[in-house]
Protein backbone atom coordinates (compact mmCIF):
# COMPACT_ATOMS: atom_id res chain seq x y z
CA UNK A 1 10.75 115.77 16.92
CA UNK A 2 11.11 112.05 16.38
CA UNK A 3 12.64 110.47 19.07
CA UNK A 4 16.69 109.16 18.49
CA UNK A 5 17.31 105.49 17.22
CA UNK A 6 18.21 103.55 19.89
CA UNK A 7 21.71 102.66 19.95
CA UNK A 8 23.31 99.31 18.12
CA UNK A 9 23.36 97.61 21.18
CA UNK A 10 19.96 98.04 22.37
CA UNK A 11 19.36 96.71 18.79
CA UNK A 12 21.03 93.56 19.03
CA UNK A 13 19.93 92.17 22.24
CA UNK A 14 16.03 92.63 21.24
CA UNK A 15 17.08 90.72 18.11
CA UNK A 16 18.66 88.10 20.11
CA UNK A 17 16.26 87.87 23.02
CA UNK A 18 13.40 87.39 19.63
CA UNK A 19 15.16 84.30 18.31
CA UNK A 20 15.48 82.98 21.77
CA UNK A 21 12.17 83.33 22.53
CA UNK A 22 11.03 81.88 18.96
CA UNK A 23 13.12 79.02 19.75
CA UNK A 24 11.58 78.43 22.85
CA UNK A 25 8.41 78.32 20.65
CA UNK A 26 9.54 75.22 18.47
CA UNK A 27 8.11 71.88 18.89
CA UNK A 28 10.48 69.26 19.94
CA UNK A 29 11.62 66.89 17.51
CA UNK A 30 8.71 63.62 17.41
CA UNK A 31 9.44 60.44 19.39
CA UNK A 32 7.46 58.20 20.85
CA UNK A 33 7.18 56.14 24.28
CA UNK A 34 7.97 52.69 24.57
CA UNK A 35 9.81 49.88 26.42
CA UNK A 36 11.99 47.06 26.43
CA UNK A 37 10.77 44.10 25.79
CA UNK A 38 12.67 40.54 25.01
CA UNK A 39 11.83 37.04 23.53
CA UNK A 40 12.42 34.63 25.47
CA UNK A 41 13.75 30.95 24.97
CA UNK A 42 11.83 28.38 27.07
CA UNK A 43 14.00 25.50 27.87
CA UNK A 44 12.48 21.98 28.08
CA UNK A 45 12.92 18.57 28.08
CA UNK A 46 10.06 16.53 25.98
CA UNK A 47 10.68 14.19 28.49
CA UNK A 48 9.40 13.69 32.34
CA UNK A 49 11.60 12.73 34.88
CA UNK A 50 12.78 14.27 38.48
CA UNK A 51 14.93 17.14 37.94
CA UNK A 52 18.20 15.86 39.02
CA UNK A 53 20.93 18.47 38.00
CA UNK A 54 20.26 22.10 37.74
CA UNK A 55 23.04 23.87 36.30
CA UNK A 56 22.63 27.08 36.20
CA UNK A 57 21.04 29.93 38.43
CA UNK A 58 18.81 33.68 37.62
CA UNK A 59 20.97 35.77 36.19
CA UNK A 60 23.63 33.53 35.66
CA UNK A 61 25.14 34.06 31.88
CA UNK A 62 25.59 31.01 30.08
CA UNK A 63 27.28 30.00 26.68
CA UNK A 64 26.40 27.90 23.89
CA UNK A 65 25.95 24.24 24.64
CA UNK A 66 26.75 24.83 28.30
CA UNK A 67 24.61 22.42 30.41
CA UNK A 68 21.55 23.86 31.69
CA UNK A 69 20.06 20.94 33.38
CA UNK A 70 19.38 16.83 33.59
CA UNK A 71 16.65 14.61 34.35
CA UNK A 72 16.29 11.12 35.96
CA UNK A 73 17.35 8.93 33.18
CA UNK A 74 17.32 5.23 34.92
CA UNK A 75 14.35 3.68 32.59
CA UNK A 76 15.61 5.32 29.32
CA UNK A 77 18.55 3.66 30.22
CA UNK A 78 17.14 0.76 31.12
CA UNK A 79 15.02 0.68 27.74
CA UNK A 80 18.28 1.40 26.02
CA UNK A 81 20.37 -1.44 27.32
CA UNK A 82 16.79 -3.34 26.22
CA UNK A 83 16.98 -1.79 23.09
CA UNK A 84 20.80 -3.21 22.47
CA UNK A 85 20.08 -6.31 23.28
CA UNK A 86 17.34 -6.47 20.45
CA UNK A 87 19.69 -4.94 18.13
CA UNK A 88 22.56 -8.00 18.76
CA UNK A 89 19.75 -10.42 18.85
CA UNK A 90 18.37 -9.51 14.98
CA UNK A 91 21.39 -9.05 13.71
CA UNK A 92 22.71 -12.50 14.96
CA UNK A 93 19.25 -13.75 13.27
CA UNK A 94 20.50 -12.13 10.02
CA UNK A 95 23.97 -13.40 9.91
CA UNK A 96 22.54 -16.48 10.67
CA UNK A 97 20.05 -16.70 7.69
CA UNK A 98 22.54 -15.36 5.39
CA UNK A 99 24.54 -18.70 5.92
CA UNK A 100 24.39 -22.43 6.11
CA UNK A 101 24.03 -24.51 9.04
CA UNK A 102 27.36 -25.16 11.29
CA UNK A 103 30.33 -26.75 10.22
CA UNK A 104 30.01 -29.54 12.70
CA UNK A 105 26.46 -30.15 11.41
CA UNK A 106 28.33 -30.21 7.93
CA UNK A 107 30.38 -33.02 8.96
CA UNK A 108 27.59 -34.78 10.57
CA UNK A 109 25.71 -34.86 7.10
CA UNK A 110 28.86 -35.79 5.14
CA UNK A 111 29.93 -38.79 7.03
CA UNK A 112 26.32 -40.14 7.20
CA UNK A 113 26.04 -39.62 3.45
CA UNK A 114 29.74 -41.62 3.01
CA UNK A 115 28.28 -44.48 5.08
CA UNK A 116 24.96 -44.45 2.72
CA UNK A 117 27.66 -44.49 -0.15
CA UNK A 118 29.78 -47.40 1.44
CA UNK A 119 26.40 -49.61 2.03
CA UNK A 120 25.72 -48.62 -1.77
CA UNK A 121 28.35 -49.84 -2.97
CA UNK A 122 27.93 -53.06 -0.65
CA UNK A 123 24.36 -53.55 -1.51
CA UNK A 124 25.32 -53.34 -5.46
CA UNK A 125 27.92 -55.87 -5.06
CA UNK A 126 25.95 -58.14 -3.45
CA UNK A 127 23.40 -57.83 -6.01
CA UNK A 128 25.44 -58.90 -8.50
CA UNK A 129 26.68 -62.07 -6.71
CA UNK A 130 22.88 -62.90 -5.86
CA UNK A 131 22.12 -62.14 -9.65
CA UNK A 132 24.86 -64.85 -10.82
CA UNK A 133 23.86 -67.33 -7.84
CA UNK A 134 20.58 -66.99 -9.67
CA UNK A 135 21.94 -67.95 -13.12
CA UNK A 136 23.05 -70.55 -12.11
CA UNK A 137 20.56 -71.75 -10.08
CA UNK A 138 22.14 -72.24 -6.93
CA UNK A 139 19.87 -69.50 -5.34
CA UNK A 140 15.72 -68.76 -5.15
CA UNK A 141 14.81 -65.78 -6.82
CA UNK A 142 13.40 -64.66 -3.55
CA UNK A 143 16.77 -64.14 -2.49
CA UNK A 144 17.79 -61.91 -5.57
CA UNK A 145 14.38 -59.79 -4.93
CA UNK A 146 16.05 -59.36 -1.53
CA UNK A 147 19.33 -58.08 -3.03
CA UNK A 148 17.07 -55.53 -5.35
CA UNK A 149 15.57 -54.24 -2.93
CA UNK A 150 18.26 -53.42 -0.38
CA UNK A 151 20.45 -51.87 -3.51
CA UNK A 152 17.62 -49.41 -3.88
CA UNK A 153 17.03 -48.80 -0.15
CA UNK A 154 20.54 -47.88 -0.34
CA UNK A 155 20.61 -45.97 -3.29
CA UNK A 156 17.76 -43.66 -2.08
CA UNK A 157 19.48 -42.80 1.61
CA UNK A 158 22.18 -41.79 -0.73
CA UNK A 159 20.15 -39.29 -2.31
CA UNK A 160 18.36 -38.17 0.36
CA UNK A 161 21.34 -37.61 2.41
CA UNK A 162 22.97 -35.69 -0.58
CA UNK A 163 19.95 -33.73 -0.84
CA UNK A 164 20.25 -33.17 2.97
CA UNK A 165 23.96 -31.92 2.43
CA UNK A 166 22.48 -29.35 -0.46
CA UNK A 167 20.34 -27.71 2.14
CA UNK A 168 22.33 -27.48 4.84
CA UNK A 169 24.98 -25.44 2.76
CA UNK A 170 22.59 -22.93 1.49
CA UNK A 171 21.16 -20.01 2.98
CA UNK A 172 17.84 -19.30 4.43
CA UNK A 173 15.29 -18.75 1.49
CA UNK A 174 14.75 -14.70 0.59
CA UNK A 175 11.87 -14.05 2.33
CA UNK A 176 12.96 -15.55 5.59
CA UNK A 177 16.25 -13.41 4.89
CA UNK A 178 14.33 -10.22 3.87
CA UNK A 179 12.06 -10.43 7.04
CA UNK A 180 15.36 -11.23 9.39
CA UNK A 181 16.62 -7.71 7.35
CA UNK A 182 13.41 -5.99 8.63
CA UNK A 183 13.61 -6.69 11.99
CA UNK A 184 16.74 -5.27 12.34
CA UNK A 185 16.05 -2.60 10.94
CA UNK A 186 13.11 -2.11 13.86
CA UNK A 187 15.36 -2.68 16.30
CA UNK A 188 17.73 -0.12 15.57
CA UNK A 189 15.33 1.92 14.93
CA UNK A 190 13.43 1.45 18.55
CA UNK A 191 17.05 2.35 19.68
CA UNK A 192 17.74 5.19 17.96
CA UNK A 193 14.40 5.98 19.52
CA UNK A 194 16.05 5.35 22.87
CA UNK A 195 18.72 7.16 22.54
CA UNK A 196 17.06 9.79 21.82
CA UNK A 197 15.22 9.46 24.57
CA UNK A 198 18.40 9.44 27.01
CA UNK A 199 19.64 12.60 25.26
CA UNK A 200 16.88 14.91 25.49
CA UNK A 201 16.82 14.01 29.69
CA UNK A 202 19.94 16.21 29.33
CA UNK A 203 19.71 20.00 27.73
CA UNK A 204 22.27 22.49 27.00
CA UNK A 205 22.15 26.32 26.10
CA UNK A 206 20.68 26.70 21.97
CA UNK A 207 22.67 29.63 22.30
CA UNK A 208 24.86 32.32 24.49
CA UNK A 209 22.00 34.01 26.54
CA UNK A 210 21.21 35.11 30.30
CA UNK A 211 19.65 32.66 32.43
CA UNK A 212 16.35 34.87 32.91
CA UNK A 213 14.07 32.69 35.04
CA UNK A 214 14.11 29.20 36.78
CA UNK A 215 10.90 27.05 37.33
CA UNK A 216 11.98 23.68 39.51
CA UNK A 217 14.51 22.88 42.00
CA UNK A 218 16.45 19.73 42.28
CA UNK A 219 14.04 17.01 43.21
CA UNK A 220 10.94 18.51 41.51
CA UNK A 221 9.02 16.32 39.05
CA UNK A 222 9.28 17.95 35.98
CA UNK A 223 6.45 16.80 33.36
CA UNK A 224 7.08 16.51 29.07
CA UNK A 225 6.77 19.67 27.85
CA UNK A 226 7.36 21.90 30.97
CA UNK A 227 9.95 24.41 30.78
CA UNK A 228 12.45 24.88 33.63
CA UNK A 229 14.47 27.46 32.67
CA UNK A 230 13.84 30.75 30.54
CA UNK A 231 16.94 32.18 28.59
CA UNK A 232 16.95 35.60 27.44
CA UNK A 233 19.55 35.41 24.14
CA UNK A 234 20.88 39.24 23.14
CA UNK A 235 19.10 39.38 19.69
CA UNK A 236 15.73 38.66 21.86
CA UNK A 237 16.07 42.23 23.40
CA UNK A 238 14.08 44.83 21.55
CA UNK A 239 12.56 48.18 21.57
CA UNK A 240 8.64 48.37 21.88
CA UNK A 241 7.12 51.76 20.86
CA UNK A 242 3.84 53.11 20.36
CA UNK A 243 2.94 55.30 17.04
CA UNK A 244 0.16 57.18 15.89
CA UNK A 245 -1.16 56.81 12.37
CA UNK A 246 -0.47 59.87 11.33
CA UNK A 247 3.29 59.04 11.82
CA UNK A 248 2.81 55.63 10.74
CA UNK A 249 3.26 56.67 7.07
CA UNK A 250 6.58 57.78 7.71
CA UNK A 251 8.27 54.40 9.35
CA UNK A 252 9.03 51.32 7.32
CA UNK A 253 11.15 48.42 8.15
CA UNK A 254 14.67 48.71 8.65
CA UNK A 255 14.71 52.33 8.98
CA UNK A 256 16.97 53.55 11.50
CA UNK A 257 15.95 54.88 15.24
CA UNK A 258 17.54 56.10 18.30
CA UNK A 259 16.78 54.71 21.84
CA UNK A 260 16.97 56.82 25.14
CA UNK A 261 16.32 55.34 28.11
CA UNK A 262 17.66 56.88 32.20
CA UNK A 263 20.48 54.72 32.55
CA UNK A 264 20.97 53.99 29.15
CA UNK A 265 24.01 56.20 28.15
CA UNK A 266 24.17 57.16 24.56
CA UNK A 267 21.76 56.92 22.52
CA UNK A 268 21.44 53.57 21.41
CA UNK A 269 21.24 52.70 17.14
CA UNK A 270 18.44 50.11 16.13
CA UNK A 271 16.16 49.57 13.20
CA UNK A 272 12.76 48.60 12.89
CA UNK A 273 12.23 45.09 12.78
CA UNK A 274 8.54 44.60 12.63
CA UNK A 275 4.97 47.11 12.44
CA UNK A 276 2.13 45.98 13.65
CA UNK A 277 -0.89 45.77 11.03
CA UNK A 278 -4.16 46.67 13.35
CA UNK A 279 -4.05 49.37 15.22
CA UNK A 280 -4.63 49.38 19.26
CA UNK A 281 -5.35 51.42 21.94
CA UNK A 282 -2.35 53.03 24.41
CA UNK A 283 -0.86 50.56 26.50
CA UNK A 284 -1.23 51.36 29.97
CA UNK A 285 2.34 51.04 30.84
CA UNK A 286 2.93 54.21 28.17
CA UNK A 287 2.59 57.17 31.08
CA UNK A 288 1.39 59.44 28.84
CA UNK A 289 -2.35 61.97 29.18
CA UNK A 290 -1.64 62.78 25.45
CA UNK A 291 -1.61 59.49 24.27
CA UNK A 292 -3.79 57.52 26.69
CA UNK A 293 -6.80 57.61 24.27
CA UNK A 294 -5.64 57.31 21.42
CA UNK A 295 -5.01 54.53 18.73
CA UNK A 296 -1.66 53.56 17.52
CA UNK A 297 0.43 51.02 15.79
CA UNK A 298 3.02 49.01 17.94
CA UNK A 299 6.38 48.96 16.32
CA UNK A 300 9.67 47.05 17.16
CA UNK A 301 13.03 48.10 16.77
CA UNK A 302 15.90 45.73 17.82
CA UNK A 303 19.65 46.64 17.93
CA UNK A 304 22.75 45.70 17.41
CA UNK A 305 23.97 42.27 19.00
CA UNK A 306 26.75 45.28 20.19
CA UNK A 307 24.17 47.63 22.62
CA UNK A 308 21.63 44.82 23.17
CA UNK A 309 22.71 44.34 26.86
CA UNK A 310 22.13 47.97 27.51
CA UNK A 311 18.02 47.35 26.95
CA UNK A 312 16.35 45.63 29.74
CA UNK A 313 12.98 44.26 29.30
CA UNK A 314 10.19 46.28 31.12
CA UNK A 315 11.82 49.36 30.88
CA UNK A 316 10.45 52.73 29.77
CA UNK A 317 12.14 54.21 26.39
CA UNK A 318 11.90 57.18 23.86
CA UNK A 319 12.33 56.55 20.59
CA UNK A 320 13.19 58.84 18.12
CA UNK A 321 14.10 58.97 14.29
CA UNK A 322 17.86 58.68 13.18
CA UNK A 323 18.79 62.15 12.19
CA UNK A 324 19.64 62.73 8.65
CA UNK A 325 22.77 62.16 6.84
C-alpha cells in the first residue's frame, strides 16, 4: 500500500524551510569598498614674513572671510608709505607741467616788460628830438646814431620780454607733459603693487570649511609659497571606491549611490563625480582577500553639501548602487 500523504502542515513548513534556505543561497546585492577621502585647501601667503597672528586652531570651524592668519608687514608698509610718496610727487610734476609758471613769476615778467615799454617810449622820443637837433644842425650825427641805437636796444628788450611773458603762460610742451603722465602712471602702479603686497600678509577663509591642519606657530618664519593652514571645505569630502571592470560598464557619472560606513547612520545619497580612466591595482587600505589582486577602476562619489559632514576622510566605506525607482 502506498504510504498516506503527509498532512497540510507537514507540507507547508518543508515549503517554507525551501525558500528560506534558497534565500540563504542568494548573492548579496554588489558594492564595493572604499573610503573617505577630502580635498583639501592649502592656505598661503605669496609672501614671507614671521607669522605674527594665528587665528584659528585644528578643528576649529571657520566661516567665509574669517581671518585665518597675518604676517609681519613692517617693510610692505614701509614700501607703501614709499610708494605714496612717489605717487604725490608725479602727480605734483603733472599738475605742474599742465600749467604756466607762478603767478608771482607772472608779475615779475610783466612789470619788467612795462619798464622795457616805458624806456621805449623814452628812447623813441628822444630820437626824435636828436633827429630835429640834427636838421637843424645844432647836433653831430654821432649823437643821432646814439639815439638809433638805444631806440632799438629798447625796442628788442621789449620783445624779448614779451616773448618771455608768452612762455611763461603756457604749458610744458607735450612730450614733457606725456612723459610727466607716464610716470604717474608707474607710480601708482608700483603702489598698487604695494598694496597688494600688504594685503596678501593677511589671509582669510576662501570659504566656510574646518580648519584641518596647522603648519607654524606664532613666531615661525613662514617663506612665499608655504602653506600654514589646511582647510577642509564640505564639498571637498568625497567617497573613494574601488570597481572591477566588469562592473565598470554599469557606472557613469552622476548616477546615484549609497554610502555605509560604522558610525555613519543612514545611508548616505551621493553621485558619482569622477571615474578613473586606467585601471590599478587594489589599494592596500581596501581589507579585502577577494579583491587584493585584482585590477580596478577608482571612482568618486561626493554628496550632498547636506550629509557631507557625516564622511570623514580616511575612513572605510561600502558603496552600493541606488535602488531602483
Amino acid at each position: 500500500m502506498a504510504p498516506p500523504p503527509p498532512p497540510f502542515h507537514a507540507w507547508a513548513l518543508a515549503a517554507g524551510l525551501a525558500a528560506a534556505l534558497s534565500g540563504c543561497n542568494q548573492p548579496p546585492p554588489p558594492g564595493w569598498s572604499g573610503y573617505a577621502e577630502g580635498d583639501y585647501v592649502y592656505v598661503a601667503a605669496p609672501v614671507a614674513g614671521t607669522l605674527t597672528t594665528l587665528s584659528v586652531q585644528r578643528g576649529q570651524a571657520v566661516d567665509q572671510n574669517a581671518p585665518l592668519f597675518a604676517l609681519d608687514d613692517q617693510l610692505a608698509q614701509a614700501a607703501r608709505a614709499q610708494a605714496e610718496a612717489a605717487v604725490q610727487v608725479a602727480q605734483a610734476q603733472w599738475r605742474n607741467g599742465t600749467q604756466g609758471r607762478r603767478s608771482d613769476e607772472i608779475a615779475v615778467i610783466q612789470a619788467q616788460l612795462a619798464q622795457a615799454r616805458a624806456l621805449e617810449q623814452r628812447t623813441r622820443t628822444e630820437l626824435q628830438r636828436q633827429q630835429q637837433l640834427v636838421n637843424q644842425n645844432f647836433i653831430s650825427r654821432a649823437h643821432l646814431d646814439d639815439a638809433i641805437t638805444a631806440a632799438a636796444q629798447a625796442r628788442d628788450r621789449v620783445a624779448e620780454l614779451a616773448a618771455a611773458l608768452r612762455v611763461a603762460q603756457l604749458p610744458a610742451r607735450q612730450d614733457e607733459q606725456a612723459a610727466a603722465r607716464a610716470t604717474t602712471d608707474a607710480a601708482q602702479q608700483a603702489l598698487a603693487q604695494q598694496l597688494w603686497h600688504t594685503q596678501q600678509a593677511h589671509q582669510t577663509a576662501p570659504a566656510a570649511a574646518l580648519v584641518a591642519d596647522t603648519y607654524f606657530r606664532v613666531g615661525e618664519y613662514v617663506p612665499a609659497g608655504q602653506p600654514v593652514l589646511a582647510l577642509l571645505p564640505p564639498q571637498g569630502r568625497k567617497a573613494r571606491f574601488f570597481v572591477a571592470e566588469s562592473a565598470l560598464g554599469g557606472l557613469a557619472i552622476g548616477q546615484a549611490v549609497r554610502i555605509q560606513c560604522d558610525g555613519c547612520g543612514p545611508p548616505i545619497a551621493a553621485r558619482i563625480s569622477f571615474i578613473a580612466p586606467q585601471a590599478e591595482y587594489t589599494p592596500p587600505v581596501i581589507y579585502s582577500n577577494a579583491q587584493r589582486a585584482r585590477l580596478v577602476f577608482m571612482v568618486e562619489a561626493r554628496p550632498a553639501l547636506a550629509d557631507a559632514a557625516r564622511l570623514h576622510p580616511g575612513q572605510p566605506l561600502d558603496v552600493f548602487p541606488a535602488p531602483g525607482p
